[in-house]
Protein backbone atom coordinates (compact mmCIF):
# COMPACT_ATOMS: atom_id res chain seq x y z
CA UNK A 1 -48.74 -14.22 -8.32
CA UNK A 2 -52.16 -15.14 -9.91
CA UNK A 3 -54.47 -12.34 -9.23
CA UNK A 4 -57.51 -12.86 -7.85
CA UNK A 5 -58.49 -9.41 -8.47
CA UNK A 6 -56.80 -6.06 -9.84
CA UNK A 7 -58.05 -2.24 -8.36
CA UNK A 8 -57.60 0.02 -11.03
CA UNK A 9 -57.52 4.24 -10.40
CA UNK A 10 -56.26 7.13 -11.99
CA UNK A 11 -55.02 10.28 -10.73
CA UNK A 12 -54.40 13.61 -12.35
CA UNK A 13 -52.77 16.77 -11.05
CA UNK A 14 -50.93 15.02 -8.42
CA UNK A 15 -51.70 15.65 -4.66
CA UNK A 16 -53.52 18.81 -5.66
CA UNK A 17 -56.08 16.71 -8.20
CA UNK A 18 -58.21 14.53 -8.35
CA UNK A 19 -58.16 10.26 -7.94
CA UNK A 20 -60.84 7.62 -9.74
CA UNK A 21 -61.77 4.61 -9.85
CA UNK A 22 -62.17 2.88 -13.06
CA UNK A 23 -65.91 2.07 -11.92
CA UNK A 24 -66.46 5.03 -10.75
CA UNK A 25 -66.97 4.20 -7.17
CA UNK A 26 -64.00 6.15 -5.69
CA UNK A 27 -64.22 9.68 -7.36
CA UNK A 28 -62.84 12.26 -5.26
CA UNK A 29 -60.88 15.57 -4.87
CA UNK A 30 -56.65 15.40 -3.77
CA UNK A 31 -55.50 18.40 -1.53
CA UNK A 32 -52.20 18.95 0.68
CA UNK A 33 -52.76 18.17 4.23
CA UNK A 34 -52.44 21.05 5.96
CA UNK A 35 -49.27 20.30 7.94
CA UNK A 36 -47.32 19.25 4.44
CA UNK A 37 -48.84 23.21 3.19
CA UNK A 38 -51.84 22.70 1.68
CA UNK A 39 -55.22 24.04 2.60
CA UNK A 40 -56.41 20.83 3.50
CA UNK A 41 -59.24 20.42 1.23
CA UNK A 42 -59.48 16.72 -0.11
CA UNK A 43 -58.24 14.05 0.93
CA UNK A 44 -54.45 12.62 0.48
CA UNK A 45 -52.32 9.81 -0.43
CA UNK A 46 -51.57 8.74 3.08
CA UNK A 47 -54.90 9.14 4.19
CA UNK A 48 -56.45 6.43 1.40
CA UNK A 49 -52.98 4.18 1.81
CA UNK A 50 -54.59 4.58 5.76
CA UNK A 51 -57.93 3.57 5.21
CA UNK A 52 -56.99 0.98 3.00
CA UNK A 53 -54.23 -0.77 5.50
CA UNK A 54 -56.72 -0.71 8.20
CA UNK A 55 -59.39 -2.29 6.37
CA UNK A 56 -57.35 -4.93 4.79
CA UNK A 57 -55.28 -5.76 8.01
CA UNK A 58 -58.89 -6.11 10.02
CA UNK A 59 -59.74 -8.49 7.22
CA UNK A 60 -56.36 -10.45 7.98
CA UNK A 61 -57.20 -10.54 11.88
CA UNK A 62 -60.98 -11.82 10.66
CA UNK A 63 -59.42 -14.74 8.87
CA UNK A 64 -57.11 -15.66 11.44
CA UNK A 65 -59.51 -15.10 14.72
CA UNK A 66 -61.99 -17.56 12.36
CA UNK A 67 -58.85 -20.18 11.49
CA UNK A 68 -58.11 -20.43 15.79
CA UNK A 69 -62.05 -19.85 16.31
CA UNK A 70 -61.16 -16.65 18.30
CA UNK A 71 -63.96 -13.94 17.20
CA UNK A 72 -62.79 -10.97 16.68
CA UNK A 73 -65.53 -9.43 14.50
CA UNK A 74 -65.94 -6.67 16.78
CA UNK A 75 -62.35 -5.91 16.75
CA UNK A 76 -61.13 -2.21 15.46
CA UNK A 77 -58.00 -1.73 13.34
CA UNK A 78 -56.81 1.85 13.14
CA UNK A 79 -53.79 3.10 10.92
CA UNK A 80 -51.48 6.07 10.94
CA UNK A 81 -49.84 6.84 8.15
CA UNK A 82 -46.59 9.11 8.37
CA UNK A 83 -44.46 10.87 5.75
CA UNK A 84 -41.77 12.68 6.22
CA UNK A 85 -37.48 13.16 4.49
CA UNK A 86 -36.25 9.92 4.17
CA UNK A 87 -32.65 10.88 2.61
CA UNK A 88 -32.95 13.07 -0.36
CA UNK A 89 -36.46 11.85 -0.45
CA UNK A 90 -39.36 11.12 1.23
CA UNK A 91 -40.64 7.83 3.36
CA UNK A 92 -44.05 6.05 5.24
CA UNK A 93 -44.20 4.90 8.54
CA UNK A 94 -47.06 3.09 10.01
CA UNK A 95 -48.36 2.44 13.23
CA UNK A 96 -51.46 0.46 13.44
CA UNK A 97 -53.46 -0.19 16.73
CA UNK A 98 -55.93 -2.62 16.71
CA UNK A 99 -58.35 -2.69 19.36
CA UNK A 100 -59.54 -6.58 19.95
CA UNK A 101 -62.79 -7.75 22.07
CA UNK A 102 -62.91 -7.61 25.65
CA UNK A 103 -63.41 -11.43 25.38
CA UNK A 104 -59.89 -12.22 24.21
CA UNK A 105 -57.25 -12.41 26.58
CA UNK A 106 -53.65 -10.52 25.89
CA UNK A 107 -51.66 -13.44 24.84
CA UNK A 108 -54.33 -14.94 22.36
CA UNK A 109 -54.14 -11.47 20.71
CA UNK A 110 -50.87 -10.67 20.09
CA UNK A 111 -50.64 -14.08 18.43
CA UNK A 112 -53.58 -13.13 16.57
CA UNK A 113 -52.18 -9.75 15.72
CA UNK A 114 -48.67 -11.08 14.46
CA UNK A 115 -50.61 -14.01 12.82
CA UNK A 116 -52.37 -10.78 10.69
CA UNK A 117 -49.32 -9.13 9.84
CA UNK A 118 -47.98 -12.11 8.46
CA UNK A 119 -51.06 -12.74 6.07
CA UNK A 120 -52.29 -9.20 5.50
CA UNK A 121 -51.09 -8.22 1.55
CA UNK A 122 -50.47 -5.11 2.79
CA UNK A 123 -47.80 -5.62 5.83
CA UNK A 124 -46.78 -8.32 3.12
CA UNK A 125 -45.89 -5.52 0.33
CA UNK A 126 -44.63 -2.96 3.54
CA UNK A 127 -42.08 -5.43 5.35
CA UNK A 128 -38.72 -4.25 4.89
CA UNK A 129 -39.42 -1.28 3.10
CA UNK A 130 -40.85 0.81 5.60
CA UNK A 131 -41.50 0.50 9.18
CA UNK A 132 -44.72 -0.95 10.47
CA UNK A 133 -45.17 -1.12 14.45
CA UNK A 134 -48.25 -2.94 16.02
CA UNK A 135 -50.18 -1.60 18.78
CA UNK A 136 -52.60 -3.54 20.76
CA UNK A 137 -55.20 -1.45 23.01
């Protein structure tokens, strides 16, 4: 791969730390959700792997929509992230529903939705190693 650009961030103290980027954009506190026994204060791994599957996967669905001149600019992309035991360790799963224009029929959107997963980097770096399902509402 030739890469067009490279994201670089450290974090320190694990889940229970603190995560930055090397320009200093993304600067913010790590805590244990809650349900994993944490107190819930920060954010987590699975929340920013969330945020940035969504974004990049609406990005995807932009690109395609423009390619078949279907616009979907207003469309929504929302991701759940899961962890939980996956053997003697631990595993992702991913749902993500994307929410498309009242203007574009079923059909054309599911093509456009499949056609997203296929270019999207991140379904790209996620297919066959952990289990993506797409929701259309």
């Amino acid at each position: 791969m030739d890469a067009l650009y490279t994201a670089v961030a450290t974090a320190t103290h694990g889940r229970e730390g603190r995560a930055v980027s090397s320009d200093g954009v993304l600067d913010l506190a790590l805590g244990m959700p809650e349900a994993l026994g944490g107190n819930g204060q920060g954010t987590n791994p699975e929340q920013l792997f969330a945020a940035g599957y969504a974004a990049c996967f609406g990005s995807a669905l932009g690109l395609v929509g423009r390619q078949a001149k279907v616009d979907v600019s207003d469309a929504a992309v929302t991701a759940e992230v899961s962890i939980g035991k996956q053997g003697e360790g631990f595993g992702l799963a991913v749902t993500l529903r994307v929410e498309l224009p009242d203007s574009v029929d079923e059909a054309t959107g599911r093509k456009l939705v499949e056609q997203a997963h296929q270019v999207c980097p991140y379904s790209n770096a996620t297919r066959g190693n952990i289990e993506v399902d797409l929701v259309m509402e």
